[in-house]
N, C-alpha and C. Protein backbone atom coordinates (compact mmCIF):
# COMPACT_ATOMS: atom_id res chain seq x y z
N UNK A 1 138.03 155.13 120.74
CA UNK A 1 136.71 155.71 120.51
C UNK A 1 135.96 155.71 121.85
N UNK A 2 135.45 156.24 122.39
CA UNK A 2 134.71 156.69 123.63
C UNK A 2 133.23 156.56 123.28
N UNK A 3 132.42 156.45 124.26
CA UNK A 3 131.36 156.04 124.52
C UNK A 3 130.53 157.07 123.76
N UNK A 4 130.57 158.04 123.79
CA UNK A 4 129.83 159.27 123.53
C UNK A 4 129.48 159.16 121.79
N UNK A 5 131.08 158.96 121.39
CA UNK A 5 131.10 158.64 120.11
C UNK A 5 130.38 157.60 119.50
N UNK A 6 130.37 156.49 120.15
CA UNK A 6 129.98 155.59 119.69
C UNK A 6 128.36 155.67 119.47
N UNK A 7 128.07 156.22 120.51
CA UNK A 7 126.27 156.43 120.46
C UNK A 7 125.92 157.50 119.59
N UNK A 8 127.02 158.42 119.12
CA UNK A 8 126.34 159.08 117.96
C UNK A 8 126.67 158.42 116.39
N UNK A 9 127.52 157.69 116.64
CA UNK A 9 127.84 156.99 115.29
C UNK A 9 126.48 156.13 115.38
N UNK A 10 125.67 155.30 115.93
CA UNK A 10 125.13 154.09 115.92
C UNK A 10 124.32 155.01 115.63
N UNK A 11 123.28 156.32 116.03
CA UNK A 11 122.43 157.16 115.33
C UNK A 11 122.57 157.26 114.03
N UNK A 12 123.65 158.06 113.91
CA UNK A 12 124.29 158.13 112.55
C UNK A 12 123.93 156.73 111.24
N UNK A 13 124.06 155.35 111.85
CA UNK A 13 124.02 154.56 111.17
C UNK A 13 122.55 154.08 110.52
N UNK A 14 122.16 154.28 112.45
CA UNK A 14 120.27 153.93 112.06
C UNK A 14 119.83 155.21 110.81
N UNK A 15 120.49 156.17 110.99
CA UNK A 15 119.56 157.31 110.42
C UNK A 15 119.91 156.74 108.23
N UNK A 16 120.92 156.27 108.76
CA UNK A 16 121.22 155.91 106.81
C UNK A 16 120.60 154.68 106.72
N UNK A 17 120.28 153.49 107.88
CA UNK A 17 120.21 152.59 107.14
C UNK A 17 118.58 151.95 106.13
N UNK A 18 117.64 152.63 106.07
CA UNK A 18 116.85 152.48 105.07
C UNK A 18 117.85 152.85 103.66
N UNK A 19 118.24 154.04 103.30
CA UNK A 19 118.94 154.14 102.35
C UNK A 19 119.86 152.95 101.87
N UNK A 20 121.02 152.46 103.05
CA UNK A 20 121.53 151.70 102.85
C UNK A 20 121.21 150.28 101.85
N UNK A 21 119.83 150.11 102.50
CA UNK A 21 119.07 148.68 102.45
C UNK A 21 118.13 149.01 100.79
N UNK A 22 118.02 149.94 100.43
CA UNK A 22 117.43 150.57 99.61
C UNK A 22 118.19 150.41 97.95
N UNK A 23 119.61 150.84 98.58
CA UNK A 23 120.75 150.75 97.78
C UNK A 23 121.37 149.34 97.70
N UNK A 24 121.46 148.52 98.14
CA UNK A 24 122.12 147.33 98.22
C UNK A 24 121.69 146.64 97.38
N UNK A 25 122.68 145.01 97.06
CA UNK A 25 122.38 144.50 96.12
C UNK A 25 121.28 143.27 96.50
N UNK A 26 121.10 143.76 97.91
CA UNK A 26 119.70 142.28 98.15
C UNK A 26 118.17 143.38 98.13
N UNK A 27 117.54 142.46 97.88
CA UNK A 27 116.03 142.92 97.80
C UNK A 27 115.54 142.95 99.54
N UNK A 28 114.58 143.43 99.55
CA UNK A 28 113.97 143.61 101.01
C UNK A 28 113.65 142.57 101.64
N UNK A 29 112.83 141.66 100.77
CA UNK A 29 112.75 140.52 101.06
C UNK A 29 113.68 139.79 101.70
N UNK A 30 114.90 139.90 100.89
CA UNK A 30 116.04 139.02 101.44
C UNK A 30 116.22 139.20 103.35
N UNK A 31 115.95 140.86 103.27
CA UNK A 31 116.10 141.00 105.03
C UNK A 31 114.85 140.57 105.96
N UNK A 32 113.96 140.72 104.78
CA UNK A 32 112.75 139.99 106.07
C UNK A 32 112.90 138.91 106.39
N UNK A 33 113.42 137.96 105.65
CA UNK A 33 113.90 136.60 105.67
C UNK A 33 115.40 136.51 106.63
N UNK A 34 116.16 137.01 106.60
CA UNK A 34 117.05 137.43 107.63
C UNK A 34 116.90 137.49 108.80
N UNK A 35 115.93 138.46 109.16
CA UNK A 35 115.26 139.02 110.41
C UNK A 35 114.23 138.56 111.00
N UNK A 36 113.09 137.55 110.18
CA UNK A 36 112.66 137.20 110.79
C UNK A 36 111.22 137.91 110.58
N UNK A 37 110.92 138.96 110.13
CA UNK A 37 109.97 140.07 109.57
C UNK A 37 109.25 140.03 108.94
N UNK A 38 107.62 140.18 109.65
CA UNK A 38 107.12 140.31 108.38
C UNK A 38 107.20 141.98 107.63
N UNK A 39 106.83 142.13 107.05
CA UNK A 39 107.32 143.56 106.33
C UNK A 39 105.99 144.95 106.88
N UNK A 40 105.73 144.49 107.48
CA UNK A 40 104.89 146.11 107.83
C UNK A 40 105.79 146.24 109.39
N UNK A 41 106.30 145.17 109.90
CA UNK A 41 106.89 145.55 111.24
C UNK A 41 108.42 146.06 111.02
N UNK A 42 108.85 145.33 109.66
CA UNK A 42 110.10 145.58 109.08
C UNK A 42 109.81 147.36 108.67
N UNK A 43 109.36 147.61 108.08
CA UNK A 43 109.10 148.92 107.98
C UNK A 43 108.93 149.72 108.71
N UNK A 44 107.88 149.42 109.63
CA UNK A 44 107.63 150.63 110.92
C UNK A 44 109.06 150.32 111.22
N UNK A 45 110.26 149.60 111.96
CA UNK A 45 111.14 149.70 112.76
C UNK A 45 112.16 150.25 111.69
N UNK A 46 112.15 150.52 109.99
CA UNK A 46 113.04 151.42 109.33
C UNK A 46 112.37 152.78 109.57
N UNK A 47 110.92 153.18 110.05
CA UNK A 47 110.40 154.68 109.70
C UNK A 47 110.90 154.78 111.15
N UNK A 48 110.91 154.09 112.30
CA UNK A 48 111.08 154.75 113.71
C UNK A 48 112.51 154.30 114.20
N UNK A 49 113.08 153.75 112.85
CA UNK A 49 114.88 153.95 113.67
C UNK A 49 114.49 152.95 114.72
N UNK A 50 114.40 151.58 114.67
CA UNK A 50 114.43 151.25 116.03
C UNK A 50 114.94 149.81 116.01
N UNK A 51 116.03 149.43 115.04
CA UNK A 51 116.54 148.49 114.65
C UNK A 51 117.61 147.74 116.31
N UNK A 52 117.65 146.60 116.84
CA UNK A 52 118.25 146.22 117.34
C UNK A 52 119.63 145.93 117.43
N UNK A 53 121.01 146.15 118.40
CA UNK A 53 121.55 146.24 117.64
C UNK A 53 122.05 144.35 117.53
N UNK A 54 121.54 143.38 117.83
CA UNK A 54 121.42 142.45 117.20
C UNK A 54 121.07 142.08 115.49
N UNK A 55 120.00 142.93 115.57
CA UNK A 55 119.74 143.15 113.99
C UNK A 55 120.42 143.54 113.49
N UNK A 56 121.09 144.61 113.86
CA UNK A 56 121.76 145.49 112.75
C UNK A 56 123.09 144.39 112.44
N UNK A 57 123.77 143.97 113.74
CA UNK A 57 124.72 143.06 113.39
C UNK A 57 124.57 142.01 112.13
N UNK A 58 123.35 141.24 112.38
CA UNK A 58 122.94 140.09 111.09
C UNK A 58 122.67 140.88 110.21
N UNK A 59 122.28 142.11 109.61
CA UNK A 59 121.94 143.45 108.47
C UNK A 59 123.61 143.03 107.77
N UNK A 60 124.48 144.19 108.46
CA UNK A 60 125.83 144.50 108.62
C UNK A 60 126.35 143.47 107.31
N UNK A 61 126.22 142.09 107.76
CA UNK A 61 127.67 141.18 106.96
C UNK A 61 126.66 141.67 106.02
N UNK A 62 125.91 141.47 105.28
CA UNK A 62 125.59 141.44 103.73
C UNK A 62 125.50 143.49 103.28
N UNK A 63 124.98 143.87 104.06
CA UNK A 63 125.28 145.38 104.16
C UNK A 63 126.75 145.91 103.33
N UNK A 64 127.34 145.90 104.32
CA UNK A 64 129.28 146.15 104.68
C UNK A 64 129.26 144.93 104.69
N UNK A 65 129.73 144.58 103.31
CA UNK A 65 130.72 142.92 103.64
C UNK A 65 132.45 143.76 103.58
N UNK A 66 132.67 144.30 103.38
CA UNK A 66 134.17 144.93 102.97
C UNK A 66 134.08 145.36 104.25
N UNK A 67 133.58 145.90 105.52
CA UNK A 67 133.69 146.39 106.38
C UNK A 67 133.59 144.84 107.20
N UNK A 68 132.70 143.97 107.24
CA UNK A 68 132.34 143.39 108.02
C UNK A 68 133.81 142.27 107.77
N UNK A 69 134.15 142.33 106.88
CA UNK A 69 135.61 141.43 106.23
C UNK A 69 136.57 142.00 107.58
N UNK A 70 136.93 143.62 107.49
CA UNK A 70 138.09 143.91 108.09
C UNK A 70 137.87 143.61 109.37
N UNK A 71 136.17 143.54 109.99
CA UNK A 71 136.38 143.83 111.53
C UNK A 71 136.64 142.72 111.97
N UNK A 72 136.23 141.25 110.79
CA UNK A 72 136.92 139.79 111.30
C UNK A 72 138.17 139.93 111.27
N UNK A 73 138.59 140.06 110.35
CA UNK A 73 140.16 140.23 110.39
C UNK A 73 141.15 141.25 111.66
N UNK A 74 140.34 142.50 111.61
CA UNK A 74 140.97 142.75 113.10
C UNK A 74 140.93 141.76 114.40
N UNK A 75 139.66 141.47 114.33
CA UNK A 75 139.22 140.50 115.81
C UNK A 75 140.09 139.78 115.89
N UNK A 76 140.16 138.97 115.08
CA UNK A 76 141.38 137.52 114.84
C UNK A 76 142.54 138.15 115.36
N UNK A 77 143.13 139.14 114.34
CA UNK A 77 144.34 139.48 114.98
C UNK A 77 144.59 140.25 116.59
N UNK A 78 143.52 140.42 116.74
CA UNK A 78 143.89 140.83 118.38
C UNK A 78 143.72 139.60 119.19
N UNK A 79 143.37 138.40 118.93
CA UNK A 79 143.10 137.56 119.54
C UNK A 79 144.02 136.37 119.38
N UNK A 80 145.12 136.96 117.89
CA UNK A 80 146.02 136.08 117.42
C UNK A 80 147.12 136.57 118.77
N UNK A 81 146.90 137.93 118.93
CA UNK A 81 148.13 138.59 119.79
C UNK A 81 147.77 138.58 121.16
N UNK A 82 146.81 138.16 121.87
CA UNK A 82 146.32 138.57 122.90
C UNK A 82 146.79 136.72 123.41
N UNK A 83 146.75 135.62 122.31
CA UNK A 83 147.31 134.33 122.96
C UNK A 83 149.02 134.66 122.50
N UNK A 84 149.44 135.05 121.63
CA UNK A 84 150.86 135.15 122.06
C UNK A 84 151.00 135.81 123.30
N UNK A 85 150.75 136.92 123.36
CA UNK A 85 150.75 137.33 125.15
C UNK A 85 151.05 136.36 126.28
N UNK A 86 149.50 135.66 126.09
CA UNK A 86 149.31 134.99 127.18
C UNK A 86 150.80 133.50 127.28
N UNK A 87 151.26 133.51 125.88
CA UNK A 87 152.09 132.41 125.60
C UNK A 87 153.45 132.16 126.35
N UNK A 88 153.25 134.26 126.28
CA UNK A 88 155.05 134.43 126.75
C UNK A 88 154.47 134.84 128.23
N UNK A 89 153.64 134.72 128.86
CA UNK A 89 153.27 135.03 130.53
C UNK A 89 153.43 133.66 131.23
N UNK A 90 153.70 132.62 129.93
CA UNK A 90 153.83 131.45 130.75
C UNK A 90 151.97 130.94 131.12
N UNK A 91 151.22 131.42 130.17
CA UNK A 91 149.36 131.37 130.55
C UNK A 91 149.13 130.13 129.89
N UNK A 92 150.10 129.10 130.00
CA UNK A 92 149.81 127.66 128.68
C UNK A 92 149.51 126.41 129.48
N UNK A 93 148.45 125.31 128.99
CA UNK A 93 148.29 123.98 129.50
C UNK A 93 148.74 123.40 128.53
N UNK A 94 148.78 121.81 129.09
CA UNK A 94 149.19 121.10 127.98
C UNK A 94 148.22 120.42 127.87
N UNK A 95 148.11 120.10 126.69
CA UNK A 95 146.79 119.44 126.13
C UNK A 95 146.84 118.33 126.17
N UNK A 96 147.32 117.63 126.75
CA UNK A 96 147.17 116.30 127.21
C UNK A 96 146.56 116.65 128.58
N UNK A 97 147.26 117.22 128.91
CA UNK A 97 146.56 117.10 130.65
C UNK A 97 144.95 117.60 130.38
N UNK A 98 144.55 118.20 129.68
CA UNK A 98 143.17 118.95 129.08
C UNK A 98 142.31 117.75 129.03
N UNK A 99 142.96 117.25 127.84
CA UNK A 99 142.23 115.94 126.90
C UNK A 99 141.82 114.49 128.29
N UNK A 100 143.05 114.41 129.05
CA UNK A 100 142.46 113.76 130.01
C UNK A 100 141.56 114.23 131.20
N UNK A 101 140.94 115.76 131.43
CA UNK A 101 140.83 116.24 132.36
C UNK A 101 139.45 115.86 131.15
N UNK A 102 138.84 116.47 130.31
CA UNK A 102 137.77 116.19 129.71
C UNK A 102 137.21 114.81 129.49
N UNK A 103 138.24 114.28 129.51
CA UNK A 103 137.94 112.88 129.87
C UNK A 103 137.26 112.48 131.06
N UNK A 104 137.67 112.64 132.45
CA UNK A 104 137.37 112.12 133.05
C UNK A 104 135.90 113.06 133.31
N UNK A 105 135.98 114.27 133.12
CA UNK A 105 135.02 114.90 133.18
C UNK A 105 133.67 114.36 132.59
N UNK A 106 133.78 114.38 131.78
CA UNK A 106 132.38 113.67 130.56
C UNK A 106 132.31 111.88 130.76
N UNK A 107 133.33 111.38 131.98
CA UNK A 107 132.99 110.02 131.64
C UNK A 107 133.16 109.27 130.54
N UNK A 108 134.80 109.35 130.21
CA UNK A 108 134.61 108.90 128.46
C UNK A 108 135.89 107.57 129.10
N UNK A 109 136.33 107.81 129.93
CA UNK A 109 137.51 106.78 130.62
C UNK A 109 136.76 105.31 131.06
């Protein structure tokens, strides 16, 4: 996906997500409490699209939980495969040598 795309999808998203939030099974409340909002600022930033995309991230899991499910599950697995990688490059410590290196580090010896 390319950059271009991505910035019209994230339009795309702001432009549904009152609907979204409208439709869902939490009350509004629930997001002002989420966000942090009181509700006339919560509102102006659904009438002017101007959701953060920090916000939208904490929105998202209760939003798309079925979406927000797969994108953990992708992450993991690229990250399950990205240390096998590193496993077979020979990219490995041993955790002893770690455990004593944190040791001496933090002063626990």
């Amino acid at each position: 996906m390319n950059r271009i795309h991505i910035i019209y999808e994230y339009d795309a998203i702001i432009e549904k997500l009152a609907e979204d939030i409208k439709n869902s099974d939490f009350k509004v409340q629930y997001f002002l409490k989420l966000l942090n909002l009181k509700s006339s600022f919560f509102y102006k930033k659904i009438r002017e699209k101007r959701f953060t995309s920090e916000e939208l991230k904490l929105i998202s899991k209760d939003l798309y939980p079925d979406e927000f499910q797969d994108y953990k599950e992708e992450l993991i697995n690229k990250l399950i495969e990205k240390s096998r990688q590193e496993i077979k490059e020979g990219k490995v410590s041993n955790f002893e040598d770690i455990l004593q290196e944190s040791k001496i580090k933090y002063g626990i010896l």
